[in-house]
PDB file of N, CA and C in Angstrom:
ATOM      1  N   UNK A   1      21.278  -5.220   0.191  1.00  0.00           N
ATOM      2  CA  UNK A   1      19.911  -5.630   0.470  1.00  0.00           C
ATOM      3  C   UNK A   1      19.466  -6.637  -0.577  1.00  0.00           C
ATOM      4  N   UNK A   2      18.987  -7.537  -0.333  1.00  0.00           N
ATOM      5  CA  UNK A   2      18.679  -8.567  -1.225  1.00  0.00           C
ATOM      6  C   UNK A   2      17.524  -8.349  -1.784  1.00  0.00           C
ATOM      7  N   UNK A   3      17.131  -8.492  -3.236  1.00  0.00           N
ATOM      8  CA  UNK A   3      15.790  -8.199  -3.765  1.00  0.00           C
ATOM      9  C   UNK A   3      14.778  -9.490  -3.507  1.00  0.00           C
ATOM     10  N   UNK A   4      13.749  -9.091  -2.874  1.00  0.00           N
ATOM     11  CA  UNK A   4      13.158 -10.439  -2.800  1.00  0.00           C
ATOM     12  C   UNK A   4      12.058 -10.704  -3.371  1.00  0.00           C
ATOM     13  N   UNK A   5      11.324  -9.768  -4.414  1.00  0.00           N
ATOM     14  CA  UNK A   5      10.304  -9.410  -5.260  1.00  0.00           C
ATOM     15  C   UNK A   5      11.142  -8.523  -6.169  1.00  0.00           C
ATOM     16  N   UNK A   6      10.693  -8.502  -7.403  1.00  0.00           N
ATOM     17  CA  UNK A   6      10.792  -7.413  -8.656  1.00  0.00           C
ATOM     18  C   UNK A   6       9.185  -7.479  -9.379  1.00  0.00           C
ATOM     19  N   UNK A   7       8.619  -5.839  -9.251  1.00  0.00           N
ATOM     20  CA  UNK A   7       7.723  -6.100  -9.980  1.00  0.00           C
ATOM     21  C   UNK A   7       7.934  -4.784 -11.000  1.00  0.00           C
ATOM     22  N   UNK A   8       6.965  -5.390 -12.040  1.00  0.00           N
ATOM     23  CA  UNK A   8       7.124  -4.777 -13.509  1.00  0.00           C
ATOM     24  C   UNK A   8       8.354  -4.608 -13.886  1.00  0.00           C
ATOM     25  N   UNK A   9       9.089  -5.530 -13.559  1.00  0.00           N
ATOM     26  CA  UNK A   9      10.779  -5.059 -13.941  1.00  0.00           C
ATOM     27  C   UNK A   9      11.490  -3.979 -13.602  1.00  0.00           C
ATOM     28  N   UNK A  10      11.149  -3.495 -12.354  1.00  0.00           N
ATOM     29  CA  UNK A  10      11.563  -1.915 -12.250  1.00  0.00           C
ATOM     30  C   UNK A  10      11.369  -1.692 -10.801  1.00  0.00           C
ATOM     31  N   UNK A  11      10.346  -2.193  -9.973  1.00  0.00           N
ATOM     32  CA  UNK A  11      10.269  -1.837  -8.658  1.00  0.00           C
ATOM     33  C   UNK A  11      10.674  -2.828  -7.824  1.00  0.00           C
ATOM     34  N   UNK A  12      11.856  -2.779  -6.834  1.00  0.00           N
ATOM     35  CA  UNK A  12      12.471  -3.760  -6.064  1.00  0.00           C
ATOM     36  C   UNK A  12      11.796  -3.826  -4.763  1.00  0.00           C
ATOM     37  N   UNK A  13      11.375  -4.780  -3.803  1.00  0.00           N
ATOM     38  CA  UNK A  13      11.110  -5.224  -2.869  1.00  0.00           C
ATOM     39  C   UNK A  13      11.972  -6.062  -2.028  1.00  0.00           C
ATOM     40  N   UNK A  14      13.024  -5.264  -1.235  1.00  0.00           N
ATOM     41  CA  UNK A  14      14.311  -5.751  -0.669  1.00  0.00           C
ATOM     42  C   UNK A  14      13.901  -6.023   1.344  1.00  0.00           C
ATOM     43  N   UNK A  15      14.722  -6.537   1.694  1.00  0.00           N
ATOM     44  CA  UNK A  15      14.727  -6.619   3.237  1.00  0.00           C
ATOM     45  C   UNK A  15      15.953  -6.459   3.678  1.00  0.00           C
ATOM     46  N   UNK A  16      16.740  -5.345   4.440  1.00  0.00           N
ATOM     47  CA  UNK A  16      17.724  -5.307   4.863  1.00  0.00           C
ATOM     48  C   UNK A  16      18.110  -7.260   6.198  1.00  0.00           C
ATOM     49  N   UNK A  17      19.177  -7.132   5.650  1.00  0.00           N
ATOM     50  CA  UNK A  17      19.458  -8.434   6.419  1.00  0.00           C
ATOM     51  C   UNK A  17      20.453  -7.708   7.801  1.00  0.00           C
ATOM     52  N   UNK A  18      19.689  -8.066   8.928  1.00  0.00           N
ATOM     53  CA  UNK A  18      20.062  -7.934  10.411  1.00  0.00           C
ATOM     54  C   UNK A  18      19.493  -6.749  10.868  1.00  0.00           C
ATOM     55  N   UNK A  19      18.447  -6.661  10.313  1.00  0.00           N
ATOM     56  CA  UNK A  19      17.529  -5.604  10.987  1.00  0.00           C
ATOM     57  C   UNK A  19      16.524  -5.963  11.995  1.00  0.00           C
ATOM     58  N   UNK A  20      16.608  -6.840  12.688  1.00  0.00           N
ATOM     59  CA  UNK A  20      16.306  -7.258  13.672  1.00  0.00           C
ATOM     60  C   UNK A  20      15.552  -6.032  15.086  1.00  0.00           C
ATOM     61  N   UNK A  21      16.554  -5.119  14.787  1.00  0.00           N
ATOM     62  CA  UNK A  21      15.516  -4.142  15.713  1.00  0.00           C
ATOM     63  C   UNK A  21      14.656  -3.458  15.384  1.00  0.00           C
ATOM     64  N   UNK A  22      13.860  -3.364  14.372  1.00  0.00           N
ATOM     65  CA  UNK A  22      12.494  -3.053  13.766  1.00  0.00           C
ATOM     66  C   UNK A  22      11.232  -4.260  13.625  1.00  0.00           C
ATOM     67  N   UNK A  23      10.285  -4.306  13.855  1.00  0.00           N
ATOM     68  CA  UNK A  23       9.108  -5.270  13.070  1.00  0.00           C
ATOM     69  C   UNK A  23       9.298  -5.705  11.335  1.00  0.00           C
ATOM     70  N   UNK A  24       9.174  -6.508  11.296  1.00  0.00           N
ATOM     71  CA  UNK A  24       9.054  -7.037  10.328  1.00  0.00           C
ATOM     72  C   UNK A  24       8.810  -5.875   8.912  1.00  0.00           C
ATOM     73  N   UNK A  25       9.315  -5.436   7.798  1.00  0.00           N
ATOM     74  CA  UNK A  25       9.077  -4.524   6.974  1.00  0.00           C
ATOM     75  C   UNK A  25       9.647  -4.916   5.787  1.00  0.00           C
ATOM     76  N   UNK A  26       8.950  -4.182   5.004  1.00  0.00           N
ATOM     77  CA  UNK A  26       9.821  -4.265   3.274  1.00  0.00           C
ATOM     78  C   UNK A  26      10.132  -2.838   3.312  1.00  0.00           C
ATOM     79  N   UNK A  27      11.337  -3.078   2.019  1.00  0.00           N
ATOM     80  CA  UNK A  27      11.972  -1.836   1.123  1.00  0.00           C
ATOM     81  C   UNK A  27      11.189  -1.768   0.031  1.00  0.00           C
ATOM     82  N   UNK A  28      10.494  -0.542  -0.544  1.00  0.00           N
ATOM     83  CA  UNK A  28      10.353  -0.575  -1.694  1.00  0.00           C
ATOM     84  C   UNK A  28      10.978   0.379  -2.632  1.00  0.00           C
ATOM     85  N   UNK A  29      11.631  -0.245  -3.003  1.00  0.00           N
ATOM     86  CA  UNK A  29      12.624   1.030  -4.234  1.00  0.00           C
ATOM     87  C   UNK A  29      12.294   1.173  -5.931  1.00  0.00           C
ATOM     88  N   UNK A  30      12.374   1.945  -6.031  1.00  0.00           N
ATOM     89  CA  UNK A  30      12.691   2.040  -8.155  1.00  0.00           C
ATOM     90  C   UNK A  30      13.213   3.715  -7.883  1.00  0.00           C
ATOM     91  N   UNK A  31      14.420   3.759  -9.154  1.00  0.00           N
ATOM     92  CA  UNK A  31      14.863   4.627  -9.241  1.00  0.00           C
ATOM     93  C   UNK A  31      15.421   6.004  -7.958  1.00  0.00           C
ATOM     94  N   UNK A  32      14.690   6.941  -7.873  1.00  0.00           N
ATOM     95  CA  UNK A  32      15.085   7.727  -6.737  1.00  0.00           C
ATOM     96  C   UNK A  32      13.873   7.898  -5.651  1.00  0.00           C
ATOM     97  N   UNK A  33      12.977   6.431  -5.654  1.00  0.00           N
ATOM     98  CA  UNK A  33      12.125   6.559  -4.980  1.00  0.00           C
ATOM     99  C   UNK A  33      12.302   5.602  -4.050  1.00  0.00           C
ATOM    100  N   UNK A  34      11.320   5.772  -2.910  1.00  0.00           N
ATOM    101  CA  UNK A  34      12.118   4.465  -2.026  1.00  0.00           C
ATOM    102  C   UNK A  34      10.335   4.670  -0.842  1.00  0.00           C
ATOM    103  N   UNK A  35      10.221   3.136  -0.240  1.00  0.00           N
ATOM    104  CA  UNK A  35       9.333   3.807   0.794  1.00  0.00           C
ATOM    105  C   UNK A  35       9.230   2.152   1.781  1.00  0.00           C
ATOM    106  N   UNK A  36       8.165   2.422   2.760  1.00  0.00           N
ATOM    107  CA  UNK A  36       9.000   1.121   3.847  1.00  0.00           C
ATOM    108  C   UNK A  36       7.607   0.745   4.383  1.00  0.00           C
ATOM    109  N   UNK A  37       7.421  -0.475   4.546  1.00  0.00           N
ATOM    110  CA  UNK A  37       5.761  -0.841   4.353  1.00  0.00           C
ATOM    111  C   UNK A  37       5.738  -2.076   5.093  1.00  0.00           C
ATOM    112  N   UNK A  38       5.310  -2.149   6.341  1.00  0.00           N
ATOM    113  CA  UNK A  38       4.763  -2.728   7.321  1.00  0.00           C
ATOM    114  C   UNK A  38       4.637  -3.896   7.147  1.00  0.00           C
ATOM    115  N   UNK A  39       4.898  -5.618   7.082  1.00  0.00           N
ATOM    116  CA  UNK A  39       4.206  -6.725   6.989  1.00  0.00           C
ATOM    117  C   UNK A  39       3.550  -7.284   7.902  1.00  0.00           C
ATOM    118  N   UNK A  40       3.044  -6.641   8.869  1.00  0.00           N
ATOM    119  CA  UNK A  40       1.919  -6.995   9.249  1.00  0.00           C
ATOM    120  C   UNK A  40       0.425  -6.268   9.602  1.00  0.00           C
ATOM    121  N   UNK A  41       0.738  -4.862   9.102  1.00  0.00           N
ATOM    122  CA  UNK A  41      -0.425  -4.561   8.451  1.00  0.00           C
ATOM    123  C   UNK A  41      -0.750  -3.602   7.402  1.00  0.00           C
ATOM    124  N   UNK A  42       0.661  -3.182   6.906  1.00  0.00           N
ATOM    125  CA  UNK A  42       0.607  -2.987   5.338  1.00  0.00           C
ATOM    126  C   UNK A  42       0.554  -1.846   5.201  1.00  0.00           C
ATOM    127  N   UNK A  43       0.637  -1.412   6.638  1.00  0.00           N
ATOM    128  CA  UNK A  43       0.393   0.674   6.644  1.00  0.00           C
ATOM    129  C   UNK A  43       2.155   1.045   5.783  1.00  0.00           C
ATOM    130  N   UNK A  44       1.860   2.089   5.259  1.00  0.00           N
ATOM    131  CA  UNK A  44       2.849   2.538   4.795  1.00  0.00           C
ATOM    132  C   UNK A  44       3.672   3.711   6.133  1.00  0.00           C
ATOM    133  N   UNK A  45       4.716   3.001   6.435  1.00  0.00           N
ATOM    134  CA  UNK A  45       5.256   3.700   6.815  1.00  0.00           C
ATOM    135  C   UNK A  45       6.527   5.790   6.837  1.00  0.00           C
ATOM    136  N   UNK A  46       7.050   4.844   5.386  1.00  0.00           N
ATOM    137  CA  UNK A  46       7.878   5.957   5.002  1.00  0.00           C
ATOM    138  C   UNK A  46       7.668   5.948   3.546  1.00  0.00           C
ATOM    139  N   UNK A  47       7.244   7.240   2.923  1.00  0.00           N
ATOM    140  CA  UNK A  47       7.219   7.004   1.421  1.00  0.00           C
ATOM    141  C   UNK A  47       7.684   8.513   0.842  1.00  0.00           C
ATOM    142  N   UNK A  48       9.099   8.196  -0.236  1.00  0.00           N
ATOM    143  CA  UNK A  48       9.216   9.137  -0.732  1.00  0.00           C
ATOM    144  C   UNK A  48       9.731   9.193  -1.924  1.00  0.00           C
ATOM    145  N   UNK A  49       8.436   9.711  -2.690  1.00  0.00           N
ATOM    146  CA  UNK A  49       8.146  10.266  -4.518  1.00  0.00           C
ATOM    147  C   UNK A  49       7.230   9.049  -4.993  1.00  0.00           C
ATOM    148  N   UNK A  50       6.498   8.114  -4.266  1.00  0.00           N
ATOM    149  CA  UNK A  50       5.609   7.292  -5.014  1.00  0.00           C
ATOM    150  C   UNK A  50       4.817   7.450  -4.816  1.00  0.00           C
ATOM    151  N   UNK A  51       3.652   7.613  -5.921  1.00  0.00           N
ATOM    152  CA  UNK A  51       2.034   7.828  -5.910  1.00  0.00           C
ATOM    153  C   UNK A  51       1.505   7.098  -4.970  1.00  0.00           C
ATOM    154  N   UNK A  52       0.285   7.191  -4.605  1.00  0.00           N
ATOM    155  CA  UNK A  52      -0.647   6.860  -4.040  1.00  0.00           C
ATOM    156  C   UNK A  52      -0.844   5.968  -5.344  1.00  0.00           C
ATOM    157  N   UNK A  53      -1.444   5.987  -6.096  1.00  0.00           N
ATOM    158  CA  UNK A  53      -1.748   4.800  -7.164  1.00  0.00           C
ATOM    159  C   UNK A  53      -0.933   3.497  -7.465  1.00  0.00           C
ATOM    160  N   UNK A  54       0.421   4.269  -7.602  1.00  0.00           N
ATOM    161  CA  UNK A  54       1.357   3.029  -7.348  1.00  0.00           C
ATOM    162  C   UNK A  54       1.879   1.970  -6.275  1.00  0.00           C
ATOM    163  N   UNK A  55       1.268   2.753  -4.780  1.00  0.00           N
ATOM    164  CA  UNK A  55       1.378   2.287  -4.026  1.00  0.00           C
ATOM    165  C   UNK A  55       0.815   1.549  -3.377  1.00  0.00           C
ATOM    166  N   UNK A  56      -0.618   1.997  -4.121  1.00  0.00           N
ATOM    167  CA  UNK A  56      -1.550   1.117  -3.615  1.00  0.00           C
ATOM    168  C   UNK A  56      -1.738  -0.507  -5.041  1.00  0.00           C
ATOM    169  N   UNK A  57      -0.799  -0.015  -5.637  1.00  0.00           N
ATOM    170  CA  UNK A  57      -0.627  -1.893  -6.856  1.00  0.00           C
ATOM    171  C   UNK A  57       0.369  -2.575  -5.927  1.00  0.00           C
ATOM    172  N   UNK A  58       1.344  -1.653  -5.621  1.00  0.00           N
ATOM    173  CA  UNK A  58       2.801  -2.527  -4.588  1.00  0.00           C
ATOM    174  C   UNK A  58       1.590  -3.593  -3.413  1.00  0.00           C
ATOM    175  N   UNK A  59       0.893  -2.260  -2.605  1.00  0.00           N
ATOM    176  CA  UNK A  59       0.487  -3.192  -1.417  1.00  0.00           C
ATOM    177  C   UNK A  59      -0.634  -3.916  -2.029  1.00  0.00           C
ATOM    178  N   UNK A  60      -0.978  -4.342  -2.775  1.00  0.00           N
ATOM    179  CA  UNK A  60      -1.845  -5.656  -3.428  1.00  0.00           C
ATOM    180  C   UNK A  60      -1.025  -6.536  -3.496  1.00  0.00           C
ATOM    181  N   UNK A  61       0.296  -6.614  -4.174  1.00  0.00           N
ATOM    182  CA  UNK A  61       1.066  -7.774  -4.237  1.00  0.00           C
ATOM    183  C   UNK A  61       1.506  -7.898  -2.817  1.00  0.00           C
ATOM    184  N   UNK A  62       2.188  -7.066  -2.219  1.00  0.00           N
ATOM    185  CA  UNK A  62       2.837  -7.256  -0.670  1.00  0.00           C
ATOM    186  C   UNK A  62       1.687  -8.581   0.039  1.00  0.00           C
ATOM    187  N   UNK A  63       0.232  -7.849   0.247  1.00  0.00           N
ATOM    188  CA  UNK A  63      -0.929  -8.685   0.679  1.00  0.00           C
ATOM    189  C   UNK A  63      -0.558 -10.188  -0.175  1.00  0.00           C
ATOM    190  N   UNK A  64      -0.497  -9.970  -1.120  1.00  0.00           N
ATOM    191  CA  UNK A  64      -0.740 -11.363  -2.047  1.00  0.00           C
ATOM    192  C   UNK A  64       0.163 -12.288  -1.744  1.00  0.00           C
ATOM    193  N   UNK A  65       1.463 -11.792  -1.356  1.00  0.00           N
ATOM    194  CA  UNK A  65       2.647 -12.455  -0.869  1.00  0.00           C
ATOM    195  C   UNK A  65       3.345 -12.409   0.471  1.00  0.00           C
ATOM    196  N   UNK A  66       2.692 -12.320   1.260  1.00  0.00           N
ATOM    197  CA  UNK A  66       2.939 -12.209   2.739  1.00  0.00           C
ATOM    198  C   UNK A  66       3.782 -13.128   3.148  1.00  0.00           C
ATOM    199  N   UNK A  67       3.148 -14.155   2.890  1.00  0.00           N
ATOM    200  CA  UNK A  67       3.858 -15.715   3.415  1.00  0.00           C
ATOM    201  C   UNK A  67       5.170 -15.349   2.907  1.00  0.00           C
ATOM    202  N   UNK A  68       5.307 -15.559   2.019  1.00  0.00           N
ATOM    203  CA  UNK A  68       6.669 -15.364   1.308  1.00  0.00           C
ATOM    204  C   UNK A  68       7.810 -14.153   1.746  1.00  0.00           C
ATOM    205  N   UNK A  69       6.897 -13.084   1.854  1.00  0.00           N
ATOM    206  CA  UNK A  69       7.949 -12.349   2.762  1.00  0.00           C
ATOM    207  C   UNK A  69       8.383 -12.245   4.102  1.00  0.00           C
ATOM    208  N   UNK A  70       7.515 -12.872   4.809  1.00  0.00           N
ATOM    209  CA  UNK A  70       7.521 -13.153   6.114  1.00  0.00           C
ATOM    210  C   UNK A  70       8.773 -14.023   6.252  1.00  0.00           C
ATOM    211  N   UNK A  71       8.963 -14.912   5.301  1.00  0.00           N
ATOM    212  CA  UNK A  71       9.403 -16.736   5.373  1.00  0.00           C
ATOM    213  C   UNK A  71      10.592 -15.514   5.050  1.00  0.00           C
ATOM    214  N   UNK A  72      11.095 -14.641   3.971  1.00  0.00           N
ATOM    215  CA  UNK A  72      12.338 -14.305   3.750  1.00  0.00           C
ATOM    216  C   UNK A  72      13.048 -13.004   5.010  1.00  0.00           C
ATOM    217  N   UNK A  73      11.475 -12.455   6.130  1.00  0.00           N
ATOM    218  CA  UNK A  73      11.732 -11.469   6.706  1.00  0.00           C
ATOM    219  C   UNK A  73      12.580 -12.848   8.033  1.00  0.00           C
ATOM    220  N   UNK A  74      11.929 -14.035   8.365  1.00  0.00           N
ATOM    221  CA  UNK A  74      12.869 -14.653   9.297  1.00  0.00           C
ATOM    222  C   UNK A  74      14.321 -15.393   8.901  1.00  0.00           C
ATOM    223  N   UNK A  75      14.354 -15.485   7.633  1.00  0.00           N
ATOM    224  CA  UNK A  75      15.284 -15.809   7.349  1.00  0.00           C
ATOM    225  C   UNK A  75      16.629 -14.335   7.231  1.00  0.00           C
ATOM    226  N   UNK A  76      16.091 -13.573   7.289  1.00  0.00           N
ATOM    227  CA  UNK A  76      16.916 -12.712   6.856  1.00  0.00           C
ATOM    228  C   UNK A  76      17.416 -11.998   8.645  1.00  0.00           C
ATOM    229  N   UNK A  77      16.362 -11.796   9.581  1.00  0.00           N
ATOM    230  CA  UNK A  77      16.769 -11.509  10.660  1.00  0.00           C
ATOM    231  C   UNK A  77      16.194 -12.384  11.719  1.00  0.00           C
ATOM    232  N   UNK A  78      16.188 -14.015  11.334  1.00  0.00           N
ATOM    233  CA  UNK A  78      15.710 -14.897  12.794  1.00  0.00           C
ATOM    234  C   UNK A  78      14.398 -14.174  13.610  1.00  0.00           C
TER     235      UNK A  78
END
């Protein structure tokens, strides 16, 4: 999975490449946590072991960078 965000040096923001049969989504990983978050409207889908606090700093940047993940979600599955 390619990282396509790192924030605070520790939390990865990946997009499986050829996932094509889902909507558009991010990975969010650090350590043994992991959770899967909607880009187009940011609902959290799957989340497991990350705060609510932390999750709600991830989806501020996600919002902040949409374009950008969008641009890497078609590149990654057309």
């Amino acid at each position: 999975m390619p990282t396509i965000l790192l924030l605070a040096n520790m939390i990865k923001i990946t997009i499986n490449p050829n996932d094509k049969h889902r909507f558009p989504h991010v990975h969010v990983l650090h350590s043994d946590k992991s959770a899967l978050v909607s880009l187009k409207d940011f609902s959290i889908l799957e989340n497991s072991g990350f705060s609510e606090k932390t999750l709600k700093k991830v989806l501020k940047v996600l919002r902040e960078e949409q374009d950008l993940l969008l641009e890497a979600w078609s590149e990654y599955n057309g």
